[in-house]
PDB file of N, CA and C in Angstrom:
ATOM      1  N   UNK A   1      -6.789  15.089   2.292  1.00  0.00           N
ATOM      2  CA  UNK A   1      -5.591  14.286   2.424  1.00  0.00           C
ATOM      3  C   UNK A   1      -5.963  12.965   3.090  1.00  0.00           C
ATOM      4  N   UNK A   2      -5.247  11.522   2.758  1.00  0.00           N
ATOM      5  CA  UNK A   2      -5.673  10.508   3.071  1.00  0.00           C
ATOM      6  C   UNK A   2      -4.903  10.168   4.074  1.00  0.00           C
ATOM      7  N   UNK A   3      -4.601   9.249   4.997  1.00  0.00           N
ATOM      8  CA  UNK A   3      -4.235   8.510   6.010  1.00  0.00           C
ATOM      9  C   UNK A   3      -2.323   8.691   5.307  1.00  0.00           C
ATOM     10  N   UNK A   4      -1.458   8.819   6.036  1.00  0.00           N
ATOM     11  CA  UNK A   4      -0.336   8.670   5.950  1.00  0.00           C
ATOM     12  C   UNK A   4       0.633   7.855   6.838  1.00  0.00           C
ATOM     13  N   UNK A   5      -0.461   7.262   7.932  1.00  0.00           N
ATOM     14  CA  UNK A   5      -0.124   6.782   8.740  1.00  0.00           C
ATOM     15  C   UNK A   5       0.006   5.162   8.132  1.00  0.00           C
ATOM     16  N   UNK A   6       1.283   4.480   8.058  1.00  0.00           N
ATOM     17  CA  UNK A   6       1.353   2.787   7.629  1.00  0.00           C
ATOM     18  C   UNK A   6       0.057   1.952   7.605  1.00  0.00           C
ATOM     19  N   UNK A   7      -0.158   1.728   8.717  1.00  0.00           N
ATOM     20  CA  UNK A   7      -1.201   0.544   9.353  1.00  0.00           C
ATOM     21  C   UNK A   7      -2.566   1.162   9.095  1.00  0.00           C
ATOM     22  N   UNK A   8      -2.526   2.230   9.176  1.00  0.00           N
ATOM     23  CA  UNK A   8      -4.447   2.324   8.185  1.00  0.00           C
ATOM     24  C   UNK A   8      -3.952   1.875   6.895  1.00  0.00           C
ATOM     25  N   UNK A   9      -3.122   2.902   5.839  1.00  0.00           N
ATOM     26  CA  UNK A   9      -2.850   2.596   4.658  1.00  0.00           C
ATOM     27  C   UNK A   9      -3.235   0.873   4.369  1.00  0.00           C
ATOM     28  N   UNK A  10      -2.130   0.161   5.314  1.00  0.00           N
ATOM     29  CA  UNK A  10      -2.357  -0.979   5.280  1.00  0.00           C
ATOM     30  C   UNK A  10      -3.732  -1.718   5.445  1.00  0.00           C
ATOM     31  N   UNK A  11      -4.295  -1.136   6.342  1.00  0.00           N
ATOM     32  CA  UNK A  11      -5.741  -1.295   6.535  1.00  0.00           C
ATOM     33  C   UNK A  11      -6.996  -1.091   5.173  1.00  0.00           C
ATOM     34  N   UNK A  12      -6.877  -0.103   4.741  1.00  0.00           N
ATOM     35  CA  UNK A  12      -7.532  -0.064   3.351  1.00  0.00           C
ATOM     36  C   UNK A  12      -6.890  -0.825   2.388  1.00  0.00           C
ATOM     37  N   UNK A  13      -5.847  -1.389   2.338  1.00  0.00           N
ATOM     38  CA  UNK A  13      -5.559  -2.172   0.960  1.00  0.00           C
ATOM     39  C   UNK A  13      -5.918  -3.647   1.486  1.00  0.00           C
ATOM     40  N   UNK A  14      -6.478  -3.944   3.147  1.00  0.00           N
ATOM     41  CA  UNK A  14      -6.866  -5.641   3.030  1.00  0.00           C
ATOM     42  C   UNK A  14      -8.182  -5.337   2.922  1.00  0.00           C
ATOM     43  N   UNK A  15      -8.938  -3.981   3.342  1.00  0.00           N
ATOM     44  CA  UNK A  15     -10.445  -4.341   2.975  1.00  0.00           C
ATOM     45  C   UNK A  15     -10.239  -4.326   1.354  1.00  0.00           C
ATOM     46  N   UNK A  16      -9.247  -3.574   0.205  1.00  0.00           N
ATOM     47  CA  UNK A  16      -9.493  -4.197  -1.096  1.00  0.00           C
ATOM     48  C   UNK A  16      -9.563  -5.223  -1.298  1.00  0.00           C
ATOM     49  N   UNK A  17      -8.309  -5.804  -0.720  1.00  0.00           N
ATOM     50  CA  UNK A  17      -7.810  -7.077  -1.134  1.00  0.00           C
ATOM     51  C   UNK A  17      -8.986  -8.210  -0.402  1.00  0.00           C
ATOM     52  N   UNK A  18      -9.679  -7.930   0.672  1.00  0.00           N
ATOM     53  CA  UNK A  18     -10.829  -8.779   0.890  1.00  0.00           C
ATOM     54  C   UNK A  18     -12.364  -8.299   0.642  1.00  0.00           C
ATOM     55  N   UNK A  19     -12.493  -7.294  -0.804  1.00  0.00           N
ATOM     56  CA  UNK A  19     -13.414  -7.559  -1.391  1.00  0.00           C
ATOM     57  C   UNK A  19     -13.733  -7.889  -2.446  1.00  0.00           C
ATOM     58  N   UNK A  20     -15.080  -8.231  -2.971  1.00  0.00           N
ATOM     59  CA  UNK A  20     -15.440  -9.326  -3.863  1.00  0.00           C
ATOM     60  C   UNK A  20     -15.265  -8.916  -5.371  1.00  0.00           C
ATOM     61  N   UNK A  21     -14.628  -6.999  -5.506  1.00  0.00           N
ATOM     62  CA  UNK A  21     -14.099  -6.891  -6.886  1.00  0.00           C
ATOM     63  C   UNK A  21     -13.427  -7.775  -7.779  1.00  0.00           C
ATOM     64  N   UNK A  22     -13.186  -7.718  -8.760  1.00  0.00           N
ATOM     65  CA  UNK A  22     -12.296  -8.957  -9.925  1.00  0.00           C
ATOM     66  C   UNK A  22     -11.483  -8.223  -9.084  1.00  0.00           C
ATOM     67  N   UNK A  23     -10.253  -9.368  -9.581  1.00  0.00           N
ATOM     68  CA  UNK A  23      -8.848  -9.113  -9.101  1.00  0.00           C
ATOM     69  C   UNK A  23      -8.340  -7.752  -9.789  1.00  0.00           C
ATOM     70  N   UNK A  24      -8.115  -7.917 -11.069  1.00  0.00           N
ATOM     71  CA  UNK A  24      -7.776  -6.395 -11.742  1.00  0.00           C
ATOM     72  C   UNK A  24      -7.952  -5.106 -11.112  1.00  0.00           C
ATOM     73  N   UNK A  25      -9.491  -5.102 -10.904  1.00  0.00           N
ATOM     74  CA  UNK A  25      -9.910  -3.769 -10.100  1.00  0.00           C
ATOM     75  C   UNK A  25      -8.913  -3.684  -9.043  1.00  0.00           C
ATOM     76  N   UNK A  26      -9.117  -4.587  -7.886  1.00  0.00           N
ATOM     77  CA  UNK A  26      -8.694  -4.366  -6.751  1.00  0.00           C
ATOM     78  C   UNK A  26      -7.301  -4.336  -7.016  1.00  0.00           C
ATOM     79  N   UNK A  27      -6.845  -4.498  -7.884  1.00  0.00           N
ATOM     80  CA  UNK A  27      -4.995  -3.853  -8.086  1.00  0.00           C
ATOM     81  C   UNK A  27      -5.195  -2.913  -8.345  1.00  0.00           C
ATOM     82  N   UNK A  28      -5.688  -2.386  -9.367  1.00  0.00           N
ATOM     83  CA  UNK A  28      -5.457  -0.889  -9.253  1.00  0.00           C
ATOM     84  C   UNK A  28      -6.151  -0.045  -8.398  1.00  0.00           C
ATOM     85  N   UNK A  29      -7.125   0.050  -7.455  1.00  0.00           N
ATOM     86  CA  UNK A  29      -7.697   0.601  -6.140  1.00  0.00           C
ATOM     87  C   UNK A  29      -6.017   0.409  -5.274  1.00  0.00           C
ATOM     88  N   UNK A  30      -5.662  -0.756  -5.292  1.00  0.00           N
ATOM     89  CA  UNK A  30      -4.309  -0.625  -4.208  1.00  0.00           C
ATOM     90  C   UNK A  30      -3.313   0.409  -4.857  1.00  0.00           C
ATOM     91  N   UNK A  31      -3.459  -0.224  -6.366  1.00  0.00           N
ATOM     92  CA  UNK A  31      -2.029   0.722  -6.983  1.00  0.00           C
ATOM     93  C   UNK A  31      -2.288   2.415  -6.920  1.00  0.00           C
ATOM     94  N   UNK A  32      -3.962   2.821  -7.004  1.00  0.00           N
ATOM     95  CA  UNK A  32      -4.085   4.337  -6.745  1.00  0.00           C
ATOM     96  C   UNK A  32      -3.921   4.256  -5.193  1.00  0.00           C
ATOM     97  N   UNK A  33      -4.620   3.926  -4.152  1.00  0.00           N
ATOM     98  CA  UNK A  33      -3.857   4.023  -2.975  1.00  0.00           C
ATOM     99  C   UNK A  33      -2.485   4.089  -2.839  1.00  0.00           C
ATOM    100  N   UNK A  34      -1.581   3.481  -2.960  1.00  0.00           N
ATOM    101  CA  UNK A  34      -0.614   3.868  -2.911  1.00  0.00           C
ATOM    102  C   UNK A  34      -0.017   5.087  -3.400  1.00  0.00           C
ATOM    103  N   UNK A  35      -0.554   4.980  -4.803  1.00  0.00           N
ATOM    104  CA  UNK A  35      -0.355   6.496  -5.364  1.00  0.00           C
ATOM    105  C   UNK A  35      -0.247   7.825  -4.643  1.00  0.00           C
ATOM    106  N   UNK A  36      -1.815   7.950  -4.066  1.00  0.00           N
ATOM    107  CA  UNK A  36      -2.238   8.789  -2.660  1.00  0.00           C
ATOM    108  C   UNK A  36      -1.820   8.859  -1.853  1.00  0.00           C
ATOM    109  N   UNK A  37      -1.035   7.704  -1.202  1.00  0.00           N
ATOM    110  CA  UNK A  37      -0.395   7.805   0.112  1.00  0.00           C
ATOM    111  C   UNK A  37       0.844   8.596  -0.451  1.00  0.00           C
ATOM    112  N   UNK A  38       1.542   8.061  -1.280  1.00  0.00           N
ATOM    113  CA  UNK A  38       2.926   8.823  -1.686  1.00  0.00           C
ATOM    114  C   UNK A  38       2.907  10.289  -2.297  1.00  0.00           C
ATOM    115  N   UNK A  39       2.027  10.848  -2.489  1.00  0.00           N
ATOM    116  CA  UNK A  39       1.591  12.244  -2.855  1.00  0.00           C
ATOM    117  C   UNK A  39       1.780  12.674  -1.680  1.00  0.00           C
ATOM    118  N   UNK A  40       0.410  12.304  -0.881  1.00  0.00           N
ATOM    119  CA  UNK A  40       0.253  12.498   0.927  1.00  0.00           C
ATOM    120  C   UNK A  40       2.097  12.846   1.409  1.00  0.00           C
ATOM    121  N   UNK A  41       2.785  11.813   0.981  1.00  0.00           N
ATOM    122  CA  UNK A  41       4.214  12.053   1.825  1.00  0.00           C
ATOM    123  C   UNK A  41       4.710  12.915   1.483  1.00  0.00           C
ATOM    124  N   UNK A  42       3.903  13.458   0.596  1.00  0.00           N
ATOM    125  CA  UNK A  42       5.069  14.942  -0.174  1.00  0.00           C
ATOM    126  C   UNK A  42       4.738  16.278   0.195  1.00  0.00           C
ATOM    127  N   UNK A  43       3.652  16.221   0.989  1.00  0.00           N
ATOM    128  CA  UNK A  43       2.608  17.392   2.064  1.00  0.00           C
ATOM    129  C   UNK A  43       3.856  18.160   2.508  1.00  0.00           C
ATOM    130  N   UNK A  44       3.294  19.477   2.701  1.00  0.00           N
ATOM    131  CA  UNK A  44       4.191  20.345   3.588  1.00  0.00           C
ATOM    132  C   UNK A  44       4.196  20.298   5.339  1.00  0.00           C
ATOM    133  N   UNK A  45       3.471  19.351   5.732  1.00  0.00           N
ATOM    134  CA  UNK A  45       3.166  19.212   6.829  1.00  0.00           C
ATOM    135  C   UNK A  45       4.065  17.519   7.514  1.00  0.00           C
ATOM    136  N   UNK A  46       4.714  16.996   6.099  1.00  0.00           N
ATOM    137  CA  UNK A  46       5.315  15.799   6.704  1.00  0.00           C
ATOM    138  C   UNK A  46       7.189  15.772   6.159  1.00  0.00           C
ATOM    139  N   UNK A  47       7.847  15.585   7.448  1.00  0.00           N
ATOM    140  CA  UNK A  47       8.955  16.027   7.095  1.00  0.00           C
ATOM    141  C   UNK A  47       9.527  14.969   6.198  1.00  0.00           C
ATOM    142  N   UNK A  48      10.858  14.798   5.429  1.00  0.00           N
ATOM    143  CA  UNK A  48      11.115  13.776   4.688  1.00  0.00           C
ATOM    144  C   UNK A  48      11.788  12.623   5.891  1.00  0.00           C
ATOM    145  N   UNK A  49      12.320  12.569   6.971  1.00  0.00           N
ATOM    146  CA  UNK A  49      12.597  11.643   7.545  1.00  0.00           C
ATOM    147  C   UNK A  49      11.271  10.870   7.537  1.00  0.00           C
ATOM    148  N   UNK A  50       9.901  11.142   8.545  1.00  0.00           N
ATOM    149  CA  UNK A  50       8.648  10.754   8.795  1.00  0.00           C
ATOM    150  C   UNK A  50       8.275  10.006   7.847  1.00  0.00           C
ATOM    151  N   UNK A  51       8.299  10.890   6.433  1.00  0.00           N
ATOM    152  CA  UNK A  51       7.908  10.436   4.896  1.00  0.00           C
ATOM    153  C   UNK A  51       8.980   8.785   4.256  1.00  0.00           C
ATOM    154  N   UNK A  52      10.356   9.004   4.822  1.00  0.00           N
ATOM    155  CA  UNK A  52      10.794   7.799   4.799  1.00  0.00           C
ATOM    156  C   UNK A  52      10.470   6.499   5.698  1.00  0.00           C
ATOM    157  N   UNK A  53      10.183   6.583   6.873  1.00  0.00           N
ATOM    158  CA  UNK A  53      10.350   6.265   8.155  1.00  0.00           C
ATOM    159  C   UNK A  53       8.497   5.459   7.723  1.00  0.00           C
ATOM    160  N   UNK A  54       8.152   6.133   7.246  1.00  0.00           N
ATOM    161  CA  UNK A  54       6.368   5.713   7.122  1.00  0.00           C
ATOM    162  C   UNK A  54       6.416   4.540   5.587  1.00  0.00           C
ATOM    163  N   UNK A  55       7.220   4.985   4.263  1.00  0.00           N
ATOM    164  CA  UNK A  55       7.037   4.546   3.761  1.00  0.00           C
ATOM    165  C   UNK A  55       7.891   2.889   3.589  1.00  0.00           C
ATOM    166  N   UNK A  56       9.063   2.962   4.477  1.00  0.00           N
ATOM    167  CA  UNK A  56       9.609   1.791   4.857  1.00  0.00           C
ATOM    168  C   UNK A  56       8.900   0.401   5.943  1.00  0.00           C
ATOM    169  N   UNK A  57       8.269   1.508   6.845  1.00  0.00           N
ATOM    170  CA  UNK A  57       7.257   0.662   7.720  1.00  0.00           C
ATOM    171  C   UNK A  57       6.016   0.057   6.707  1.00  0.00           C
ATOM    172  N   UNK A  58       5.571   0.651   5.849  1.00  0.00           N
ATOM    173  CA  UNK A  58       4.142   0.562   5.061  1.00  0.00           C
ATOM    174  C   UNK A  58       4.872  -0.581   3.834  1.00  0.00           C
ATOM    175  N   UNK A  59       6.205  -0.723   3.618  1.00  0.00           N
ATOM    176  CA  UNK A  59       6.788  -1.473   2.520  1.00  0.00           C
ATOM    177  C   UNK A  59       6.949  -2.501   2.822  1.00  0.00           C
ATOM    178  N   UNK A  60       7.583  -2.924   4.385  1.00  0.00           N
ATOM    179  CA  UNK A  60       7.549  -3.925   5.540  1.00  0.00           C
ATOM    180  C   UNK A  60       6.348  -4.838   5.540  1.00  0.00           C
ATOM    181  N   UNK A  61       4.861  -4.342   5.750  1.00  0.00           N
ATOM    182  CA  UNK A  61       4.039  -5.125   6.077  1.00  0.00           C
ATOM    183  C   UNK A  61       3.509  -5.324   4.960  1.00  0.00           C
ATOM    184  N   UNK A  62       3.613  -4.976   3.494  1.00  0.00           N
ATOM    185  CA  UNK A  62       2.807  -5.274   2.354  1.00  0.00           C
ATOM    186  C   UNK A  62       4.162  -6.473   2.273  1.00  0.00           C
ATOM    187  N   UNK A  63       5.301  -6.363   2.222  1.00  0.00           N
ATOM    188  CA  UNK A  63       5.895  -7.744   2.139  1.00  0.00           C
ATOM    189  C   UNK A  63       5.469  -8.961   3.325  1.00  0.00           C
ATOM    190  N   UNK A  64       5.288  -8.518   4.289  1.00  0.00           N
ATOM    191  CA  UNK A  64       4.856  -9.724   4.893  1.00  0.00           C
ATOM    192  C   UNK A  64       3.746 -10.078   4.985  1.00  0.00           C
ATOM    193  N   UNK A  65       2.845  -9.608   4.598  1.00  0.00           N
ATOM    194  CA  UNK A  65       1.692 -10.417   3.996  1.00  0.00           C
ATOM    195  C   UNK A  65       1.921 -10.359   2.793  1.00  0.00           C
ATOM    196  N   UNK A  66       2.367 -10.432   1.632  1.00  0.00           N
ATOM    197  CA  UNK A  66       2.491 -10.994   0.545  1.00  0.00           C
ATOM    198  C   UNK A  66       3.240 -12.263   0.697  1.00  0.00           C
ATOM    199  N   UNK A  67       4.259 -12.479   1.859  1.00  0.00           N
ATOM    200  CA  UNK A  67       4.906 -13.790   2.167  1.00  0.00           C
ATOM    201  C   UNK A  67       3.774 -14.394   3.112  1.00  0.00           C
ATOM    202  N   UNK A  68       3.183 -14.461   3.473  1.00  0.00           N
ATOM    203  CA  UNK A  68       2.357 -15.109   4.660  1.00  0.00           C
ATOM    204  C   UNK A  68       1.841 -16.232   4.094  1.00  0.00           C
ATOM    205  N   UNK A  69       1.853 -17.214   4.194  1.00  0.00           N
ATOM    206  CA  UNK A  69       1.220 -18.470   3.815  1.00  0.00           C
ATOM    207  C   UNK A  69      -0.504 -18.754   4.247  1.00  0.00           C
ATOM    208  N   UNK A  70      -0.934 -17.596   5.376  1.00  0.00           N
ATOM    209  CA  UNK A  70      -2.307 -17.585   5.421  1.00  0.00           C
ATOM    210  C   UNK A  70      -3.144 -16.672   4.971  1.00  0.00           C
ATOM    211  N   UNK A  71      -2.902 -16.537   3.460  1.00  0.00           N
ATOM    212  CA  UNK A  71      -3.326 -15.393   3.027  1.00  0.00           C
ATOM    213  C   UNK A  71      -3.995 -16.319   1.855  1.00  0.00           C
ATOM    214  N   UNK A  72      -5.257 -15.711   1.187  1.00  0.00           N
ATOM    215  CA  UNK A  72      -5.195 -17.118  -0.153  1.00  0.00           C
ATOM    216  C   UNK A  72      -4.628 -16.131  -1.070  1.00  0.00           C
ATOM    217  N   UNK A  73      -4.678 -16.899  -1.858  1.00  0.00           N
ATOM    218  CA  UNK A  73      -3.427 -16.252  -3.044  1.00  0.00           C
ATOM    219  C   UNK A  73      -4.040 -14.864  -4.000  1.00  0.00           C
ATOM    220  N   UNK A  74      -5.177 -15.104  -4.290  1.00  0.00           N
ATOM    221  CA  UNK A  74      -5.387 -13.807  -4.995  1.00  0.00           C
ATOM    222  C   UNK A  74      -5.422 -12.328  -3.559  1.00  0.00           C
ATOM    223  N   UNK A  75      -5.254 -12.607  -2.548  1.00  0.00           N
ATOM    224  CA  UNK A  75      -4.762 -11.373  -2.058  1.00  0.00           C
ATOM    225  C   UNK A  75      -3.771 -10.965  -2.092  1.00  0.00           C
ATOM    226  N   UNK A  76      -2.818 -12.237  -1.609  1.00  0.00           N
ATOM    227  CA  UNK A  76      -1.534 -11.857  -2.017  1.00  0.00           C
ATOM    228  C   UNK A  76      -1.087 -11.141  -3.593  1.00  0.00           C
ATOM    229  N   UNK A  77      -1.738 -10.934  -4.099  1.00  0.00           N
ATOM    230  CA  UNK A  77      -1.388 -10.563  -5.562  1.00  0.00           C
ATOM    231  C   UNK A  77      -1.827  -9.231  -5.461  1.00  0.00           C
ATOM    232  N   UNK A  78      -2.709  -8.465  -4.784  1.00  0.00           N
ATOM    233  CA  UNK A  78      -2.900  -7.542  -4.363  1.00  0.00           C
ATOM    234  C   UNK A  78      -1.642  -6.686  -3.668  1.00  0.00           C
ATOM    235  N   UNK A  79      -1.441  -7.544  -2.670  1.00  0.00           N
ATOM    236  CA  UNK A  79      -0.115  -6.822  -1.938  1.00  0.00           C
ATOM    237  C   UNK A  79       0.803  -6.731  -2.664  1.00  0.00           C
ATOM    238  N   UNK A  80       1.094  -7.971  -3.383  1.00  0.00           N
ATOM    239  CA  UNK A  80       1.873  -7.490  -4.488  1.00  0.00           C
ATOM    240  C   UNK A  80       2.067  -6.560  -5.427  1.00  0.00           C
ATOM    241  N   UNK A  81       0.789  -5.935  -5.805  1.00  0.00           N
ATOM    242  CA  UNK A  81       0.396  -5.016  -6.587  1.00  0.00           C
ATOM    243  C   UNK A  81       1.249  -3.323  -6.271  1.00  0.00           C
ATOM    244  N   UNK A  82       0.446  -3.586  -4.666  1.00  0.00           N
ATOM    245  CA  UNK A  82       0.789  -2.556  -3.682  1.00  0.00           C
ATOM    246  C   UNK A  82       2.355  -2.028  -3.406  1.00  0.00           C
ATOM    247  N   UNK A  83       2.475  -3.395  -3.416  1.00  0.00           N
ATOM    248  CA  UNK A  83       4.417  -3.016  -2.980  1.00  0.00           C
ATOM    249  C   UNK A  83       5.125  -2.950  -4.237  1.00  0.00           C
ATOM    250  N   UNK A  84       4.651  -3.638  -5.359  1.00  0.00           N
ATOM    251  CA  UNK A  84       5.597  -2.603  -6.886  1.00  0.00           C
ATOM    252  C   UNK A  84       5.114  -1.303  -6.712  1.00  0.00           C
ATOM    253  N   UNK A  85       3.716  -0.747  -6.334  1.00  0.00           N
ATOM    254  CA  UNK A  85       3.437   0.508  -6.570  1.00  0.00           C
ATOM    255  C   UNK A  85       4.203   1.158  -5.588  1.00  0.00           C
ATOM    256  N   UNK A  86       4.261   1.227  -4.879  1.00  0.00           N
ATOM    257  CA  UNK A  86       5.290   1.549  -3.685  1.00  0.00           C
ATOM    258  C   UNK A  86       6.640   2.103  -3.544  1.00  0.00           C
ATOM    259  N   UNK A  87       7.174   0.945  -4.632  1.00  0.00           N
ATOM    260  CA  UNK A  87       8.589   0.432  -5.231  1.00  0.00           C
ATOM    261  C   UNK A  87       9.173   1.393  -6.207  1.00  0.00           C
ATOM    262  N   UNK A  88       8.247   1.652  -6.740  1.00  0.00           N
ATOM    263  CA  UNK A  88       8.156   2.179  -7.939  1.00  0.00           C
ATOM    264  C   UNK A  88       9.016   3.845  -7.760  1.00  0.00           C
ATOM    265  N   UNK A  89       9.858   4.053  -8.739  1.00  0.00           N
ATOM    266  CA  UNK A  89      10.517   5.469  -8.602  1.00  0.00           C
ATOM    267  C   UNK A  89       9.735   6.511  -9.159  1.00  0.00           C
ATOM    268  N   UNK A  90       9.692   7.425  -8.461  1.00  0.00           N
ATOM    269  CA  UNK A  90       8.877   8.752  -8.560  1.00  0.00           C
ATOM    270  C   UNK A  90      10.161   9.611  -9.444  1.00  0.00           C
ATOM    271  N   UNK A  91       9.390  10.284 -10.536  1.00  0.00           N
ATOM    272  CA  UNK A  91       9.931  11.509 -11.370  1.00  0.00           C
ATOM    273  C   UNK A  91      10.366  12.524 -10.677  1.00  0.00           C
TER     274      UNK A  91
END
């Protein structure tokens, strides 16, 4: 099981987003991360408040660095990536 905790999550999608993969790749490395994390929230070990409560905090900071003006832009497109995957409604 991977990190469920926001701020690592967040933490592995800026070392994507600040490495030297094409851009493509590193969207989808964020978009399966995310994937993982939201599986992760569905553990029998995390209640659904926590599971909300984590994925609102983790939705929070991929928007504000996607707004951040000191970001260069192909990261931001990353976060972007991250927070449709995020966004995105589960079956």
């Amino acid at each position: 099981m991977a990190s469920i905790i926001p701020h690592q999550v967040f933490g592995e999608i800026m070392e994507i987003a600040r490495s030297d993969d094409p851009l493509q790749s590193r969207c989808q490395r964020t978009e399966r991360r995310i994937a993982q994390f939201k599986a992760d929230l569905k553990g029998p070990f995390v209640s659904p408040t926590r599971g909300r409560l984590a994925k609102t905090g983790l939705a929070r900071d991929l928007r504000q660095a996607f707004n951040s003006q000191n970001r260069p832009p192909d990261h931001r497109v990353d976060f972007l990536a991250a927070s449709d995957a995020l966004a995105e409604i589960e079956d």
